[in-house]
PDB file of N, CA and C in Angstrom:
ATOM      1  N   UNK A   1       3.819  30.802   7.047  1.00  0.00           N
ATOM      2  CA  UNK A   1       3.418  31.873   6.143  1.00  0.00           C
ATOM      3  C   UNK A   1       2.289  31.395   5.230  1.00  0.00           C
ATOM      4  N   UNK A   2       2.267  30.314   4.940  1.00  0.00           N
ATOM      5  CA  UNK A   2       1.735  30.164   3.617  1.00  0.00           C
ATOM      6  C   UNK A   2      -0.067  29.495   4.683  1.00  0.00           C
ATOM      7  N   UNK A   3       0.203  28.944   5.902  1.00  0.00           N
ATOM      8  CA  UNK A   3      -1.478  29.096   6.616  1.00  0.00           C
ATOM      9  C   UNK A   3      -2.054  30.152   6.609  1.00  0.00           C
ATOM     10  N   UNK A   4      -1.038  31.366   7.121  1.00  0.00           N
ATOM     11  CA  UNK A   4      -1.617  32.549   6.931  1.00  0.00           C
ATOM     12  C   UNK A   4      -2.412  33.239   5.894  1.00  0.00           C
ATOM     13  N   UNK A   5      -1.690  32.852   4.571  1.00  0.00           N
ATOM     14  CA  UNK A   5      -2.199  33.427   3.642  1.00  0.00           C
ATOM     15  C   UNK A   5      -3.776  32.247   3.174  1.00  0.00           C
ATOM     16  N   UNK A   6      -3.055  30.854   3.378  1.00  0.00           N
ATOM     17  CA  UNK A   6      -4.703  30.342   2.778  1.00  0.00           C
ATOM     18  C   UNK A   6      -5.672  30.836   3.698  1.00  0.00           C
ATOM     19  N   UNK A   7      -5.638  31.102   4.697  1.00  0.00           N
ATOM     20  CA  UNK A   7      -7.052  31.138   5.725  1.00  0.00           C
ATOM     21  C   UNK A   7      -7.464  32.827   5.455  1.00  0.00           C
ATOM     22  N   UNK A   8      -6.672  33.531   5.273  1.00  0.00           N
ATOM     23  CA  UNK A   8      -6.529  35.312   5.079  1.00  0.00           C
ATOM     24  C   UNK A   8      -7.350  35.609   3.517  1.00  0.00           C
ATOM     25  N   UNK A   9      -6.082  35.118   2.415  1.00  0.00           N
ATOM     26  CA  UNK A   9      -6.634  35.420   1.317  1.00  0.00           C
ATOM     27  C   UNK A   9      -7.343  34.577   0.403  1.00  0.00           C
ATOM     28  N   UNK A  10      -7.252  32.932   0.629  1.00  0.00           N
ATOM     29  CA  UNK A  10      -7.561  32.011   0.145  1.00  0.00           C
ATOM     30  C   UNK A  10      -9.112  32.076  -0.001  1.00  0.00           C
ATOM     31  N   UNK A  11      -9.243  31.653   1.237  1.00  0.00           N
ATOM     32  CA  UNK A  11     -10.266  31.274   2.071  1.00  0.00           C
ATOM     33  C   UNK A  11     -10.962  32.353   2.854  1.00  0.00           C
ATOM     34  N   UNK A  12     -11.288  33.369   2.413  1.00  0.00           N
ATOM     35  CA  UNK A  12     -11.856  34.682   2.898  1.00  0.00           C
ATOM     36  C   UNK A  12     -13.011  33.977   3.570  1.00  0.00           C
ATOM     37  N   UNK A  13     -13.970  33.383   3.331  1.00  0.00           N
ATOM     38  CA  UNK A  13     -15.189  33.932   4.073  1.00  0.00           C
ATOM     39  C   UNK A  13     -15.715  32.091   4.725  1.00  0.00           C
ATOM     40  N   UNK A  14     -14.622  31.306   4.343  1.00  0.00           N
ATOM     41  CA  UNK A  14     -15.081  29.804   5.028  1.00  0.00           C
ATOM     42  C   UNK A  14     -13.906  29.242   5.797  1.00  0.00           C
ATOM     43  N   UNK A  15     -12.356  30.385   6.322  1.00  0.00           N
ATOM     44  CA  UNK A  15     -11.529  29.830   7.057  1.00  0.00           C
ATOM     45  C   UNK A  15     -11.702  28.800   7.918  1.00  0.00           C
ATOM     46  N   UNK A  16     -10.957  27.781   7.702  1.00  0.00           N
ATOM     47  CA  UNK A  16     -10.860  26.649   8.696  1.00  0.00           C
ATOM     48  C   UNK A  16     -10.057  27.358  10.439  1.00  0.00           C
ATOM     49  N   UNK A  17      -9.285  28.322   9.998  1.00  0.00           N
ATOM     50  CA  UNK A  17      -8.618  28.752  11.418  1.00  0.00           C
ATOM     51  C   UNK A  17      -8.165  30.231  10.704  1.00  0.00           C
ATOM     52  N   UNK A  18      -9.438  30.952  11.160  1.00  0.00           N
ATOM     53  CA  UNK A  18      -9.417  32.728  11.213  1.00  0.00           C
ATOM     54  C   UNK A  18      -8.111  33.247  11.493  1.00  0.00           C
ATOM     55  N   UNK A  19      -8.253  34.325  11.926  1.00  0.00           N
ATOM     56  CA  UNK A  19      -7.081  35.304  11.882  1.00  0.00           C
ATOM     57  C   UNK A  19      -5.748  35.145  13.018  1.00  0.00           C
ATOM     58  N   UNK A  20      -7.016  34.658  14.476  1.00  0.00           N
ATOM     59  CA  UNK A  20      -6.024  34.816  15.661  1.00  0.00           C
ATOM     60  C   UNK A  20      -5.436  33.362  15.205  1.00  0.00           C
ATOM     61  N   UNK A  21      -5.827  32.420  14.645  1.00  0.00           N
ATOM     62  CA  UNK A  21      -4.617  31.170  13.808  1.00  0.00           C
ATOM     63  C   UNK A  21      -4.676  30.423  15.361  1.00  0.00           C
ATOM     64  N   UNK A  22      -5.832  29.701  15.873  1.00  0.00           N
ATOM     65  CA  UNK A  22      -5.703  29.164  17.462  1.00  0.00           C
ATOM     66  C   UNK A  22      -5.350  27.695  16.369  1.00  0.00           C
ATOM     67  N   UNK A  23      -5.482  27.137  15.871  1.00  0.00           N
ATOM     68  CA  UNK A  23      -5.306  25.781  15.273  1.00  0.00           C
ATOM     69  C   UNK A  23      -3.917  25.654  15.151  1.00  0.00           C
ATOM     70  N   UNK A  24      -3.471  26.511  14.615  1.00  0.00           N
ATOM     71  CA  UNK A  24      -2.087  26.948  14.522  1.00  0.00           C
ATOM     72  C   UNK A  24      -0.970  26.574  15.410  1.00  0.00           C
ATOM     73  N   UNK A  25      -1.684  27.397  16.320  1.00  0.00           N
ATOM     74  CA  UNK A  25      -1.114  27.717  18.207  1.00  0.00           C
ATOM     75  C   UNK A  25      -1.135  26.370  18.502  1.00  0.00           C
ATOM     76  N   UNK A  26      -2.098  25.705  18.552  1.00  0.00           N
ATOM     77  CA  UNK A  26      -2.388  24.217  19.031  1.00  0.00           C
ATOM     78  C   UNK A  26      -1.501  23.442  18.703  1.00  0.00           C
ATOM     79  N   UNK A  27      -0.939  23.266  17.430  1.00  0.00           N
ATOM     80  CA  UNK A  27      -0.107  22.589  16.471  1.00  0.00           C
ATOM     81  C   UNK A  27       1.416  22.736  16.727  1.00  0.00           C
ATOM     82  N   UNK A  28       1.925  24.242  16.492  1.00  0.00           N
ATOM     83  CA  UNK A  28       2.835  24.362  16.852  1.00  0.00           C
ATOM     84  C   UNK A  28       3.404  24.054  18.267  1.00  0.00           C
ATOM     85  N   UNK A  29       2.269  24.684  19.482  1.00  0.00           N
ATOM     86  CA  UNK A  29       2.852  24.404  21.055  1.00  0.00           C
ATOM     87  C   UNK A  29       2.904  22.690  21.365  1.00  0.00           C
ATOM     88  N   UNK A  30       1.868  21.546  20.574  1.00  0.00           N
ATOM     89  CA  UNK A  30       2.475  20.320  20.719  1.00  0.00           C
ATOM     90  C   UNK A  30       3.959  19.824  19.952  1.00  0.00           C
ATOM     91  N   UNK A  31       3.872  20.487  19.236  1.00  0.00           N
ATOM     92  CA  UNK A  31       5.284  20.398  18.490  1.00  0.00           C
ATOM     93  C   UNK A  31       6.435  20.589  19.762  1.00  0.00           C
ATOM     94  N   UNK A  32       6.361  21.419  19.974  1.00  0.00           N
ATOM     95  CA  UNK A  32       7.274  22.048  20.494  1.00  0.00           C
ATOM     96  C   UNK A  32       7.532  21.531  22.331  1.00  0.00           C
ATOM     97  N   UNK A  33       6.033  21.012  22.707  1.00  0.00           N
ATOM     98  CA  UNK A  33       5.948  20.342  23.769  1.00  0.00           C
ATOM     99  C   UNK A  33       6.791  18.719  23.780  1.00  0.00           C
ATOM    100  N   UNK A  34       6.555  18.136  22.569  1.00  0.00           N
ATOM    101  CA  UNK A  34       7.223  16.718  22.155  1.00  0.00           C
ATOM    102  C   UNK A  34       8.797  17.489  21.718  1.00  0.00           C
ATOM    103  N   UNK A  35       9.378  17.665  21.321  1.00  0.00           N
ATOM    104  CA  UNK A  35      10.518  18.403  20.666  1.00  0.00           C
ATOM    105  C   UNK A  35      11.302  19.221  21.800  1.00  0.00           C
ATOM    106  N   UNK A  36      10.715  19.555  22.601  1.00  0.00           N
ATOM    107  CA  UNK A  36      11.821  19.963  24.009  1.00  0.00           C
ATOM    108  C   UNK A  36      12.158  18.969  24.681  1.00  0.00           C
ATOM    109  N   UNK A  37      12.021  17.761  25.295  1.00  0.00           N
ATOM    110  CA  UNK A  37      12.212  16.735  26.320  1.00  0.00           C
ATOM    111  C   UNK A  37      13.388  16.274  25.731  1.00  0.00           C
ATOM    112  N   UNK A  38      13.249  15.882  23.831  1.00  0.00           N
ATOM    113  CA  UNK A  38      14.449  15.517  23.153  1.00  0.00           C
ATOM    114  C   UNK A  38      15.157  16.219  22.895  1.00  0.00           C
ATOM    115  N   UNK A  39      15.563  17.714  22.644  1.00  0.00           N
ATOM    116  CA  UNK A  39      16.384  18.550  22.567  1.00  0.00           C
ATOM    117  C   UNK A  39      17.433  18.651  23.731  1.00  0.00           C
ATOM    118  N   UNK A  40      16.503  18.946  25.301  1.00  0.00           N
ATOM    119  CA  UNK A  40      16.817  18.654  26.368  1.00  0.00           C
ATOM    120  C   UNK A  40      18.022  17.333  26.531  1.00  0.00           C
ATOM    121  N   UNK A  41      17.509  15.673  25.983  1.00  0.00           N
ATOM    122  CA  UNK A  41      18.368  14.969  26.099  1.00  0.00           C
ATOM    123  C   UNK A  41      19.144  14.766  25.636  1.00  0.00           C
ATOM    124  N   UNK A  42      19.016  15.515  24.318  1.00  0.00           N
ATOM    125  CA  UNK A  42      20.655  15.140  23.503  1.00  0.00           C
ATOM    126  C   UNK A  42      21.693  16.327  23.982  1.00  0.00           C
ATOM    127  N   UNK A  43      20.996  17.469  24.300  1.00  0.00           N
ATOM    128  CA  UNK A  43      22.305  18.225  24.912  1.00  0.00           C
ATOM    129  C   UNK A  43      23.171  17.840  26.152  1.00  0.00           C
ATOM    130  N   UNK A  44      22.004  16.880  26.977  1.00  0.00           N
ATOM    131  CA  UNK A  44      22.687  16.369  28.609  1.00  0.00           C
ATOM    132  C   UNK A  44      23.818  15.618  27.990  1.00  0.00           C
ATOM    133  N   UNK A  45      23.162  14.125  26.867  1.00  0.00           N
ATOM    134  CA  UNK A  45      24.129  13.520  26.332  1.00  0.00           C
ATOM    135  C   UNK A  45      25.636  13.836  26.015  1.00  0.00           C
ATOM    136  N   UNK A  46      25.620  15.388  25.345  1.00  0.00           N
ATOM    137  CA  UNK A  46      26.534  15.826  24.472  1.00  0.00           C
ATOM    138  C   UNK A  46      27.436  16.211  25.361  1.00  0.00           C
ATOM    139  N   UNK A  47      27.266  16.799  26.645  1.00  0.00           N
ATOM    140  CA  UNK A  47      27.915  17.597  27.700  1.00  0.00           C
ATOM    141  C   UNK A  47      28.554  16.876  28.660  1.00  0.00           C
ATOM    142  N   UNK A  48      28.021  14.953  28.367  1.00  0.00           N
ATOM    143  CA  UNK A  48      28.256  14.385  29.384  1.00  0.00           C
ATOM    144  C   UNK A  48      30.050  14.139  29.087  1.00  0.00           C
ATOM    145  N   UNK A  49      31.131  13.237  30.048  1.00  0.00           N
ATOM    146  CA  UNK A  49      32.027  13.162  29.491  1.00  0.00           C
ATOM    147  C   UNK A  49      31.963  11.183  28.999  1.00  0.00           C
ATOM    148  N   UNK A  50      32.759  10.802  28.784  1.00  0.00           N
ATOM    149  CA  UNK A  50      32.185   9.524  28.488  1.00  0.00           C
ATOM    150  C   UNK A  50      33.732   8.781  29.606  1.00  0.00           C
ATOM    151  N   UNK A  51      33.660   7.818  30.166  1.00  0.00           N
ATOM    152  CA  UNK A  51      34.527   7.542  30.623  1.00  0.00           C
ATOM    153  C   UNK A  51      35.803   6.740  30.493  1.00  0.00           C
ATOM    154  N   UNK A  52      36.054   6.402  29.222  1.00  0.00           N
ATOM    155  CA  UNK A  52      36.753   5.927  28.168  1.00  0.00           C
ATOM    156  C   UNK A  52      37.664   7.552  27.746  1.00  0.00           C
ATOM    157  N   UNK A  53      37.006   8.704  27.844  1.00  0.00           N
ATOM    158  CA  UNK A  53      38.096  10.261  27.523  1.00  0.00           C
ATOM    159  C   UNK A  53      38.783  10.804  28.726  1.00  0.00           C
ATOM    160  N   UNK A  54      38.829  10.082  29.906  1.00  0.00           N
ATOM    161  CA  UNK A  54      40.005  10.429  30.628  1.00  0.00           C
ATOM    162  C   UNK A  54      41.614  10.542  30.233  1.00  0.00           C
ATOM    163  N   UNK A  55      42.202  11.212  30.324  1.00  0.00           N
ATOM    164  CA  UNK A  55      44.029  10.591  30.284  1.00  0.00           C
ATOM    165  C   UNK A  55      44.045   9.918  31.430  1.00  0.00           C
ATOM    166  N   UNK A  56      45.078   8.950  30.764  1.00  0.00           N
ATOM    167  CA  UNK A  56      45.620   7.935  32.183  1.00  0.00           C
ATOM    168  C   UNK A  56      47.110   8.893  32.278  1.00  0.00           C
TER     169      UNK A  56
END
């Protein structure tokens, strides 16, 4: 929210990243590119059983 507003109302007429916010896009989709692989592994982790929680 608050990029939006510096580049919108801040920064009217020398935005570093205009309206469509591509800097933004860039930023967030590597985020999110690094941040899935590990999300991904801690859920395999979590689901796994461990083999020490059997009953004998």
């Amino acid at each position: 929210m608050g990029w939006a507003v510096l580049n919108t109302a801040v920064l009217q007429s020398h935005a570093f990243d205009p309206y469509p916010y591509v800097f933004l896009n860039l930023i967030l989709s590597m985020l999110a590119a690094i941040q899935a692989p590990i999300i991904m592994m801690s859920q395999n982790r979590r689901g796994r059983p461990r083999p020490h929680d059997h009953a004998a």
